[in-house]
N, C-alpha and C. Protein backbone atom coordinates (compact mmCIF):
# COMPACT_ATOMS: atom_id res chain seq x y z
N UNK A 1 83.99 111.99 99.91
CA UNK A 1 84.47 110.78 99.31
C UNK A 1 83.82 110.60 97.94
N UNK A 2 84.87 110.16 96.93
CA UNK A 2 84.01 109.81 95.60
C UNK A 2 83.61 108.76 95.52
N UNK A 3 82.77 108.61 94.84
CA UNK A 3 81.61 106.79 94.71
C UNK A 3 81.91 106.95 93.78
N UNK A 4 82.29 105.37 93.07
CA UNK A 4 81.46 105.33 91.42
C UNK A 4 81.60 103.64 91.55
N UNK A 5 80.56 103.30 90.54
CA UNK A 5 79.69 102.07 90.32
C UNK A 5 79.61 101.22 89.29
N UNK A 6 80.37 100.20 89.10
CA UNK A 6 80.09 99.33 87.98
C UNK A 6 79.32 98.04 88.25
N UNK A 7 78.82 97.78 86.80
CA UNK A 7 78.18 96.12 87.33
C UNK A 7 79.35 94.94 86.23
N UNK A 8 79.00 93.79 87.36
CA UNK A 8 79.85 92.49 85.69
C UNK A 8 78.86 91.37 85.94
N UNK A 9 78.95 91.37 85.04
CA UNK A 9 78.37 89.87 84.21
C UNK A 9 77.20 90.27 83.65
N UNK A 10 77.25 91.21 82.88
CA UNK A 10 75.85 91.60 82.13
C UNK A 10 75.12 92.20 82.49
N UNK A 11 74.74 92.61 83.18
CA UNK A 11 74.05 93.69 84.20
C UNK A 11 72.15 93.06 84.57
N UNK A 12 71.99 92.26 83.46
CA UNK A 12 70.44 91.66 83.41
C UNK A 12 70.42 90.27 84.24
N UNK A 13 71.60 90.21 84.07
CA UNK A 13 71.50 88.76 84.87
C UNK A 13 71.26 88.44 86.48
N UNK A 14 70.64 87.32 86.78
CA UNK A 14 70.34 87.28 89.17
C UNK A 14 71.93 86.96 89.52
N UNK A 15 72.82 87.02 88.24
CA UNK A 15 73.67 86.33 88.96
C UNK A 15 74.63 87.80 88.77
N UNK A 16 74.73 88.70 87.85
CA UNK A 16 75.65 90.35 88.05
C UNK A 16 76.03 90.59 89.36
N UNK A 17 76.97 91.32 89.52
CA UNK A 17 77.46 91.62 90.51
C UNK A 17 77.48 93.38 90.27
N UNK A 18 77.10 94.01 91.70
CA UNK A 18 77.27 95.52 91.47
C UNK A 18 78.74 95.88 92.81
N UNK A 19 79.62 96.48 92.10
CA UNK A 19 80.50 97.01 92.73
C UNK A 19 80.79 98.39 92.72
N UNK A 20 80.47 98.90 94.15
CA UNK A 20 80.85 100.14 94.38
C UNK A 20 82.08 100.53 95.17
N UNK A 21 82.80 101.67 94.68
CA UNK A 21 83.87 101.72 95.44
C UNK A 21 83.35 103.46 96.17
N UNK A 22 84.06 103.16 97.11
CA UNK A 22 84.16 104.59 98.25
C UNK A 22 85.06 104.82 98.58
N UNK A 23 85.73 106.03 98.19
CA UNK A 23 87.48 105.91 98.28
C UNK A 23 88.15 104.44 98.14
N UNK A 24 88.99 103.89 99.35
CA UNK A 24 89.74 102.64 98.93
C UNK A 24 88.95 101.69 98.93
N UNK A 25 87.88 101.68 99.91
CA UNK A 25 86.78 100.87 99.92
C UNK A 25 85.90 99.95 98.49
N UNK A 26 86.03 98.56 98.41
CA UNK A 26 85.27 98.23 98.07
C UNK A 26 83.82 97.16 98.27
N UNK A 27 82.34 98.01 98.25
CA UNK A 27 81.28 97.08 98.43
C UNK A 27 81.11 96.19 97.52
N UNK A 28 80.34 94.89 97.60
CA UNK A 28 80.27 94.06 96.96
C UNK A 28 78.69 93.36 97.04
N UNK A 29 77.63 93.71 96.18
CA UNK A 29 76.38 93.19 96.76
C UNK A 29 75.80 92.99 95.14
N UNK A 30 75.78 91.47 95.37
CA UNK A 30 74.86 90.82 94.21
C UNK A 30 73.81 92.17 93.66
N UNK A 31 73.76 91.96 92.51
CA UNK A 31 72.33 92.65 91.87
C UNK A 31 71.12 92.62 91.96
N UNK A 32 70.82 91.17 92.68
CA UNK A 32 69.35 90.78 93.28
C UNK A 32 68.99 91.63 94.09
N UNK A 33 70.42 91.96 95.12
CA UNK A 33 70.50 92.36 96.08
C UNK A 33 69.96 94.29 96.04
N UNK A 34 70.94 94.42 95.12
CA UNK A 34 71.03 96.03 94.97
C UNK A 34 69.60 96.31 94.56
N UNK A 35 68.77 95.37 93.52
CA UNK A 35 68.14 95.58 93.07
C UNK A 35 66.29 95.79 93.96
N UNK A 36 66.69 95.42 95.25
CA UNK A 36 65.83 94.73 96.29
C UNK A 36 65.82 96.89 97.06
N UNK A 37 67.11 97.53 96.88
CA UNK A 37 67.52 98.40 97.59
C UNK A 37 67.81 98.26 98.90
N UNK A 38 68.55 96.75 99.21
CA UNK A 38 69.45 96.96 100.42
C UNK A 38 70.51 97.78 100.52
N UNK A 39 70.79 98.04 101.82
CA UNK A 39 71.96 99.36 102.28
C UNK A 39 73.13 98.27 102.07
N UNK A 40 74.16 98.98 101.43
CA UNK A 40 75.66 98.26 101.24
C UNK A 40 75.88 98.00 102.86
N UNK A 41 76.82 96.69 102.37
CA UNK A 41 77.30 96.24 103.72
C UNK A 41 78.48 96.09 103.25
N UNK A 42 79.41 96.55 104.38
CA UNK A 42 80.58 96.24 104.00
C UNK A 42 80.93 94.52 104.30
N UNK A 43 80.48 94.10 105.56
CA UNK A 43 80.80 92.77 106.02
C UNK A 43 79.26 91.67 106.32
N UNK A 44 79.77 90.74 105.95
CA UNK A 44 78.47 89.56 105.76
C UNK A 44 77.98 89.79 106.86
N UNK A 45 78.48 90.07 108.50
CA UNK A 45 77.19 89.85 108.98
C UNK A 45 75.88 91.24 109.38
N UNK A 46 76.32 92.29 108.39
CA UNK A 46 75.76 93.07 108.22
C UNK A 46 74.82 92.94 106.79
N UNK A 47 75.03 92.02 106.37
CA UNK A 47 74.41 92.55 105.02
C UNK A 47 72.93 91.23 105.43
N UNK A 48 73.51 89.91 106.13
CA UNK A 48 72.88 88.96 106.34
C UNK A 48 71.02 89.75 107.29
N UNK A 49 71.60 90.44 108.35
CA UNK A 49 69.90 91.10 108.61
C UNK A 49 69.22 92.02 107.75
N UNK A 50 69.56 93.05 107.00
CA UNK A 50 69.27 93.60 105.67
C UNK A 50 68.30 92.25 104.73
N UNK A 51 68.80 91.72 104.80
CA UNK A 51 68.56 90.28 103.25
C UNK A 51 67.50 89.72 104.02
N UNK A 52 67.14 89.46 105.23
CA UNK A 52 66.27 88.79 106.05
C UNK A 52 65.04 89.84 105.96
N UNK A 53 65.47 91.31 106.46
CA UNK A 53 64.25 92.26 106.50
C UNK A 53 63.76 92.14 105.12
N UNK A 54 64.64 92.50 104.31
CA UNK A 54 63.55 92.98 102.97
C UNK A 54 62.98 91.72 102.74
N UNK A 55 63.50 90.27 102.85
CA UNK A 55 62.72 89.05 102.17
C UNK A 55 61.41 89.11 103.22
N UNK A 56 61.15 89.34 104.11
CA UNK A 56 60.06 89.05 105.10
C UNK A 56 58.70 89.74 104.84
N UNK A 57 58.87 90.43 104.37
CA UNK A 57 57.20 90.47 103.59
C UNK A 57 57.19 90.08 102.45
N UNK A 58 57.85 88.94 101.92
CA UNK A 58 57.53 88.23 100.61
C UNK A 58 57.88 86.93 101.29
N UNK A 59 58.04 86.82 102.15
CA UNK A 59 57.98 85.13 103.03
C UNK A 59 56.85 85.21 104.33
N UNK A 60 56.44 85.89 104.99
CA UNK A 60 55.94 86.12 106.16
C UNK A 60 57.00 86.04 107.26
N UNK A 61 55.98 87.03 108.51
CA UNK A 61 57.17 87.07 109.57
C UNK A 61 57.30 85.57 110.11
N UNK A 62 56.31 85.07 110.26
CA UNK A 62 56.76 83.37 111.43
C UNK A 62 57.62 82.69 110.19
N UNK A 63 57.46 82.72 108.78
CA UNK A 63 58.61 81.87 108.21
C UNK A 63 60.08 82.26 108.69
N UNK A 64 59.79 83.94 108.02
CA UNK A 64 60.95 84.58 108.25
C UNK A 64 61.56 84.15 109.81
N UNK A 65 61.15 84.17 111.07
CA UNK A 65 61.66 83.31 112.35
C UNK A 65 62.14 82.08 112.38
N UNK A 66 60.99 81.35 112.00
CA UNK A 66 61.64 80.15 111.46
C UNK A 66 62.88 79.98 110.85
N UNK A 67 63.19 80.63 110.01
CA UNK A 67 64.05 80.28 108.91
C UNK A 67 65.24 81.18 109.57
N UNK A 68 65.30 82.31 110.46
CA UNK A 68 66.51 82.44 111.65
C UNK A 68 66.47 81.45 112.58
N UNK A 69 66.05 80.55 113.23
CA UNK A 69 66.23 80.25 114.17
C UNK A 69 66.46 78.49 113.92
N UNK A 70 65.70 77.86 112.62
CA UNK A 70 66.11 76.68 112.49
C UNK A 70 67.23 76.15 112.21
N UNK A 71 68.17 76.57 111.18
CA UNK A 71 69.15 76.13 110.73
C UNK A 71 70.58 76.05 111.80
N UNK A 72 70.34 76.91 112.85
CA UNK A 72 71.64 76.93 114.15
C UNK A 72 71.13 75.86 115.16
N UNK A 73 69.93 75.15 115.02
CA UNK A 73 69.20 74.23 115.63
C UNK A 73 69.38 73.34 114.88
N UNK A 74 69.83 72.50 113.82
CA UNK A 74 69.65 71.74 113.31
C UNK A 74 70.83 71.15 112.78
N UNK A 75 72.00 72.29 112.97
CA UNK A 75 73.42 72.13 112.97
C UNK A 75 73.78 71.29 114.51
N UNK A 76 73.18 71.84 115.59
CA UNK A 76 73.52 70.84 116.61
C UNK A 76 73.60 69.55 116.81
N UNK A 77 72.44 69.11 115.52
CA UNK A 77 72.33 67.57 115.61
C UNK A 77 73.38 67.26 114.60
N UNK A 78 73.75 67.84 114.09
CA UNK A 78 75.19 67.82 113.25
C UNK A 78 76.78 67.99 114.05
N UNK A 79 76.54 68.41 115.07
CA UNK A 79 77.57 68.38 115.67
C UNK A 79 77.88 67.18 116.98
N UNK A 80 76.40 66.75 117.07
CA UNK A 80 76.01 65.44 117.91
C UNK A 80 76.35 64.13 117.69
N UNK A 81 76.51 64.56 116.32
CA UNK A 81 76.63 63.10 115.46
C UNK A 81 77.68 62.02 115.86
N UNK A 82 78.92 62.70 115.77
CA UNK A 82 80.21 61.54 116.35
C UNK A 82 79.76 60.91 117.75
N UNK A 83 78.82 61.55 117.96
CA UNK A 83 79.03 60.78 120.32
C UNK A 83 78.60 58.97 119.40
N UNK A 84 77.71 58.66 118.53
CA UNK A 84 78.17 57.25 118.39
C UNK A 84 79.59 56.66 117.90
N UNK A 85 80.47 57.06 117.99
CA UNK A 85 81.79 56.62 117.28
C UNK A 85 82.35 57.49 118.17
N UNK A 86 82.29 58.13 119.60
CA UNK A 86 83.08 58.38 120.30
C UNK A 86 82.89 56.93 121.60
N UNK A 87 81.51 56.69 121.72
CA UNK A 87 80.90 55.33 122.67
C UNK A 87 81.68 54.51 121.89
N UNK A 88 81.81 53.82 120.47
CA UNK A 88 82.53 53.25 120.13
C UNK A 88 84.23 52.61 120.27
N UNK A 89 84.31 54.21 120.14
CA UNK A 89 86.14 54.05 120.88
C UNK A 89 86.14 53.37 121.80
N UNK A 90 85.19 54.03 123.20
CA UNK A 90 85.54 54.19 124.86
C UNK A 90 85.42 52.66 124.53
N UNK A 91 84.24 51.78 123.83
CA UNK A 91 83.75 50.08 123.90
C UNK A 91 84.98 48.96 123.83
N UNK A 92 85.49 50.10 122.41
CA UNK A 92 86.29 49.00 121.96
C UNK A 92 87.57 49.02 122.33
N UNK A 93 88.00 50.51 122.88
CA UNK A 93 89.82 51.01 123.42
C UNK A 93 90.31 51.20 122.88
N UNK A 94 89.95 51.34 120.94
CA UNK A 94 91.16 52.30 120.29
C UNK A 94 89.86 52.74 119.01
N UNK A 95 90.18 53.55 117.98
CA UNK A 95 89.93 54.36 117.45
C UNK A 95 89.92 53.75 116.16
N UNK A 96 90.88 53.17 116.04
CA UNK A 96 90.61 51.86 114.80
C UNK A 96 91.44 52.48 113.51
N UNK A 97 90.54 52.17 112.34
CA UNK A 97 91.41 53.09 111.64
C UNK A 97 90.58 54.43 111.19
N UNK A 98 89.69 55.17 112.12
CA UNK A 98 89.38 56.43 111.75
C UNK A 98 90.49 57.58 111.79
N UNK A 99 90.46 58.57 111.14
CA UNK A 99 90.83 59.75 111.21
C UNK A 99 90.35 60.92 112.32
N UNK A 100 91.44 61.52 112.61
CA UNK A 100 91.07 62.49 113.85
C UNK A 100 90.56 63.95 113.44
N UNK A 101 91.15 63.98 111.52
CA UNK A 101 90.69 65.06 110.88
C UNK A 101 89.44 65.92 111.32
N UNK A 102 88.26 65.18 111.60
CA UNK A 102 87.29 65.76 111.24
C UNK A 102 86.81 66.49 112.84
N UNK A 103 87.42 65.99 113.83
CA UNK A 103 87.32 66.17 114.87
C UNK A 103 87.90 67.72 115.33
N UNK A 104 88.96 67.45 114.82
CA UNK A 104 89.95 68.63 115.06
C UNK A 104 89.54 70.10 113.85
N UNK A 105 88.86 69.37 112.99
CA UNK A 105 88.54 70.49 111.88
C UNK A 105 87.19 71.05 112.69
N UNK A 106 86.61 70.44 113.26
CA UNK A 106 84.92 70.52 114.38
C UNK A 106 85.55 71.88 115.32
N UNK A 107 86.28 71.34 116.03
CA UNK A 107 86.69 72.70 117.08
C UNK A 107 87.08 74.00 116.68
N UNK A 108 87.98 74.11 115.41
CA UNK A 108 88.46 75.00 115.09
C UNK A 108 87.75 75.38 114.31
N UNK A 109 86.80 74.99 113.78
CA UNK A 109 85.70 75.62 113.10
C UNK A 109 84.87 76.41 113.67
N UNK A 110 84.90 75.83 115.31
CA UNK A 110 83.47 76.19 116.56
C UNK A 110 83.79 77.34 116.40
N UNK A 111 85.60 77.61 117.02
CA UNK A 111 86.07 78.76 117.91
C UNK A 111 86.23 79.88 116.76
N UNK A 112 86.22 79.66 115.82
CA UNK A 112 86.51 80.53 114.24
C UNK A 112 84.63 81.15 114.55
N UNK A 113 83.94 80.79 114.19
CA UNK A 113 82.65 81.29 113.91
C UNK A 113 82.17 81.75 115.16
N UNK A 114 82.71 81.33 116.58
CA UNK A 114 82.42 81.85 117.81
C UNK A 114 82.99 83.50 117.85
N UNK A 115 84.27 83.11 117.59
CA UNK A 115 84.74 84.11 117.71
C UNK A 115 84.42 85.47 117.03
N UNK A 116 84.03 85.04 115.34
CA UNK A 116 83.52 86.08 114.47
C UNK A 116 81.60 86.75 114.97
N UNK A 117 80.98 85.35 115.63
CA UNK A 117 80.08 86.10 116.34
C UNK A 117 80.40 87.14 117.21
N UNK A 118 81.43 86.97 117.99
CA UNK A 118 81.41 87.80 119.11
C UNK A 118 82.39 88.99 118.75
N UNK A 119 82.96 88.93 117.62
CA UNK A 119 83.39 90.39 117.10
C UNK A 119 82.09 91.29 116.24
N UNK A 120 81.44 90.19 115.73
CA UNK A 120 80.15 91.28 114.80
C UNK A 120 78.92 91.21 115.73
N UNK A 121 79.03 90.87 117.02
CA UNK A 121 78.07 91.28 118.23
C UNK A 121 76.55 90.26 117.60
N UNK A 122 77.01 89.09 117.07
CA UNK A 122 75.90 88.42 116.32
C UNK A 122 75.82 87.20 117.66
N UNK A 123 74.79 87.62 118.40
CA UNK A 123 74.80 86.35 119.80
C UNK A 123 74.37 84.61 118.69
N UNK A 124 73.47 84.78 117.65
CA UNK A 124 72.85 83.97 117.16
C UNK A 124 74.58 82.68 116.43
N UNK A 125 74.98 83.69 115.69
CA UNK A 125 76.07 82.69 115.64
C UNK A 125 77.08 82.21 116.92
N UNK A 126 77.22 83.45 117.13
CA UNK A 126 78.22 82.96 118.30
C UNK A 126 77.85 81.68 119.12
N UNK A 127 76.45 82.05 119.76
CA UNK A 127 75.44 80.95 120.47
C UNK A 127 75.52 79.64 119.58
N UNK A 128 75.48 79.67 118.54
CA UNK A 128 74.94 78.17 117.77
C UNK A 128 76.32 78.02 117.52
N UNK A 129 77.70 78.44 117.44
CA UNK A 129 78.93 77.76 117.29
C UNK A 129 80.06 77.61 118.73
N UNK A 130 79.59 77.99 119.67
CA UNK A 130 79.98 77.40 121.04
C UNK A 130 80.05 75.61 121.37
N UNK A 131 78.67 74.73 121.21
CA UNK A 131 78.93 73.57 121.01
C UNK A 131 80.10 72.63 120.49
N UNK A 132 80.19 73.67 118.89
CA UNK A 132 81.04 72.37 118.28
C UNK A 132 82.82 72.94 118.73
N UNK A 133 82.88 74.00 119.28
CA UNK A 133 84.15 74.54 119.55
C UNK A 133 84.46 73.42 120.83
N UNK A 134 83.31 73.48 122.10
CA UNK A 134 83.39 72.60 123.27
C UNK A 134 83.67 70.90 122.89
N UNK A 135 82.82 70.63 121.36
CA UNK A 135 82.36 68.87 121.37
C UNK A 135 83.26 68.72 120.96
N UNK A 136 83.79 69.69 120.01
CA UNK A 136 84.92 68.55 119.11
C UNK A 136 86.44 68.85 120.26
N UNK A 137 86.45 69.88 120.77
CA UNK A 137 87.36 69.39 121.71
C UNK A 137 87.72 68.58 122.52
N UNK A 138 86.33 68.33 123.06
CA UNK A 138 85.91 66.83 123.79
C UNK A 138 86.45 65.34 122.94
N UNK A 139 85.73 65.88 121.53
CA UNK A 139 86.24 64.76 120.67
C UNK A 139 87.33 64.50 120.19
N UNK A 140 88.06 65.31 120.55
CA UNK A 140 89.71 65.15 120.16
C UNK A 140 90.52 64.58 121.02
N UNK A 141 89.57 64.69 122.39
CA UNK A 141 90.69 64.20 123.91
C UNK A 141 90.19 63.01 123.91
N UNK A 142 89.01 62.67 123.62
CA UNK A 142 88.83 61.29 123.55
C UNK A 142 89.24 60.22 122.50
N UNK A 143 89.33 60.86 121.25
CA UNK A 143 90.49 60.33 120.54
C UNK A 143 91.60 60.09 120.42
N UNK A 144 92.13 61.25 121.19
CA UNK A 144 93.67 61.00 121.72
C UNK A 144 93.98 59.53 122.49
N UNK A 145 92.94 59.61 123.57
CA UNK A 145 93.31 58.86 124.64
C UNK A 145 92.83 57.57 123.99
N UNK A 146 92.23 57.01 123.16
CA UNK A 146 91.63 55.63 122.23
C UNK A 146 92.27 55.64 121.11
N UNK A 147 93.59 56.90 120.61
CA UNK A 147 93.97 56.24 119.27
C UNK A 147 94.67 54.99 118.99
N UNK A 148 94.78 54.52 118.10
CA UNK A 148 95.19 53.01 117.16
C UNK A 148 96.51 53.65 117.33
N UNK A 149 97.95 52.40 117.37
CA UNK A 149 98.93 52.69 116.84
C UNK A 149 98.90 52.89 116.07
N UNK A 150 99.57 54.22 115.36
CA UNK A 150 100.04 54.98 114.40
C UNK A 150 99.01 55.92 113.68
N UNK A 151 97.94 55.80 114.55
CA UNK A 151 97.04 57.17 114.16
C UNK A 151 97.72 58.15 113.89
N UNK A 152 97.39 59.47 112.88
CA UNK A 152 98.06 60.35 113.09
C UNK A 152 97.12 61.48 113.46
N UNK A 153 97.13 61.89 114.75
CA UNK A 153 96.51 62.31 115.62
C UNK A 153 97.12 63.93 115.90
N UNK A 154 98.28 63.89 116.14
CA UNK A 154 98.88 65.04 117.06
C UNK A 154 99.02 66.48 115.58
N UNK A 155 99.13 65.97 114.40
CA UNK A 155 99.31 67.00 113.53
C UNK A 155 98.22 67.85 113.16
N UNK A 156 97.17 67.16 113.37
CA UNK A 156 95.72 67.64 112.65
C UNK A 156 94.91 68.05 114.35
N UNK A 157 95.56 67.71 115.65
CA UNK A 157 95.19 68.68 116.60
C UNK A 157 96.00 69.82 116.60
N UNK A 158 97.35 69.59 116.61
CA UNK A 158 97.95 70.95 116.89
C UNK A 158 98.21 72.10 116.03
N UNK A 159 97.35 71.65 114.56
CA UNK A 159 97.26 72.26 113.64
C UNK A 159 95.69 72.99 113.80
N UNK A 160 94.73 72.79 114.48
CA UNK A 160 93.52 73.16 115.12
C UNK A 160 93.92 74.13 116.39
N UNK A 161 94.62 73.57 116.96
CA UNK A 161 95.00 74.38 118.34
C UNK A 161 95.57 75.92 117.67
N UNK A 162 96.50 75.49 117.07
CA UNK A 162 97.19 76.66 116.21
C UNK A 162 96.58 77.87 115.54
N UNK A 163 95.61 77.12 114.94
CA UNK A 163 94.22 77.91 114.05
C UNK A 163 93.63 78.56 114.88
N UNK A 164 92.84 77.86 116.12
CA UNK A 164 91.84 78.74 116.84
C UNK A 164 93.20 79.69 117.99
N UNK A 165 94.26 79.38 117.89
CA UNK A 165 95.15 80.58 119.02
C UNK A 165 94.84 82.07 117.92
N UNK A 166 95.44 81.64 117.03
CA UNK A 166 95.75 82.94 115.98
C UNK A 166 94.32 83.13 115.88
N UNK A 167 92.86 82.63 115.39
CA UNK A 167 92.16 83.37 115.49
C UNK A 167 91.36 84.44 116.47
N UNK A 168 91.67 83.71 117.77
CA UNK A 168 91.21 84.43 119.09
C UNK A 168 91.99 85.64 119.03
N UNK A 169 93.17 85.65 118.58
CA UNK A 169 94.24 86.48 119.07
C UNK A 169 93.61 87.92 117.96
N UNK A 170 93.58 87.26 116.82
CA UNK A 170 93.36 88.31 116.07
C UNK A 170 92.21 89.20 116.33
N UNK A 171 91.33 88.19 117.40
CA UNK A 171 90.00 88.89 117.33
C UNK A 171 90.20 89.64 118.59
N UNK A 172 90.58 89.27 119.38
CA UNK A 172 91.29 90.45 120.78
C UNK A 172 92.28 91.51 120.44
């Protein structure tokens, strides 16, 4: 296979980009990056443990842990957030004038990043995006069943439902 290698945006700059091609193939890895001598990745969640190893003896290993393991921990309390404005609904018996948007964008977001965990064999995402695939589904049936007349409810679920079919599908 032939390689060949260009950089853009100036080549001095943290922000250049180095692009290599391999036959049809093209890699894509910042210059910080190249410059560090990480192995090309073709796909983010290959390039993401690469970027972790080499930073870890210029962060230490317990940061370096830390800094895997907090941020999929800290998204949970981000995905926790609506249960006050789901108690709300159940209190009051309708939904008021919120939007179901964000609910339905929650699930299909879960099952999208679940799913891409469990095609790039990454338990860490997969694990930390299971919740919001389960909550916001939760949060959508409970919105359903408390919406306001004339919520518009059913377009922005079955436009979620739709999203996570085709993505499962693609990933099977």
């Amino acid at each position: 296979l032939e390689e060949s290698r260009e950089e853009l945006g100036g080549g001095s700059s943290d922000m250049s980009i180095s692009l290599t091609r391999v036959g049809r193939t093209t890699l894509v890895r910042p210059a910080a990056l190249a410059a560090l001598g990480l192995p090309r990745a073709r796909r983010l969640h290959e390039a993401i443990p690469a970027a972790a190893e080499a930073a870890t003896p210029l962060i230490g290993a317990g940061l370096a842990q830390f800094l895997s393991v907090s941020p999929p921990l800290a998204a949970q309390v981000l995905f926790l957030s609506p249960m006050q404005a789901i108690r709300q609904f159940r209190a009051e018996g309708t939904t008021g004038s919120v939007s179901s948007l964000p609910y339905a964008a929650m699930a299909a977001n879960g099952v999208a990043w679940t799913a891409y965990g469990a095609l790039g064999s990454d338990t860490t995402i997969m694990l930390a995006n299971i919740p919001p695939a389960l909550l916001g589904t939760y949060y959508c049936s409970v919105f359903y069943k408390y919406r306001a007349d004339g919520a518009v409810a059913l377009p922005y679920f079955a436009g979620a439902a739709g999203f996570s079919a085709a993505v499962v599908a693609a990933a099977i």
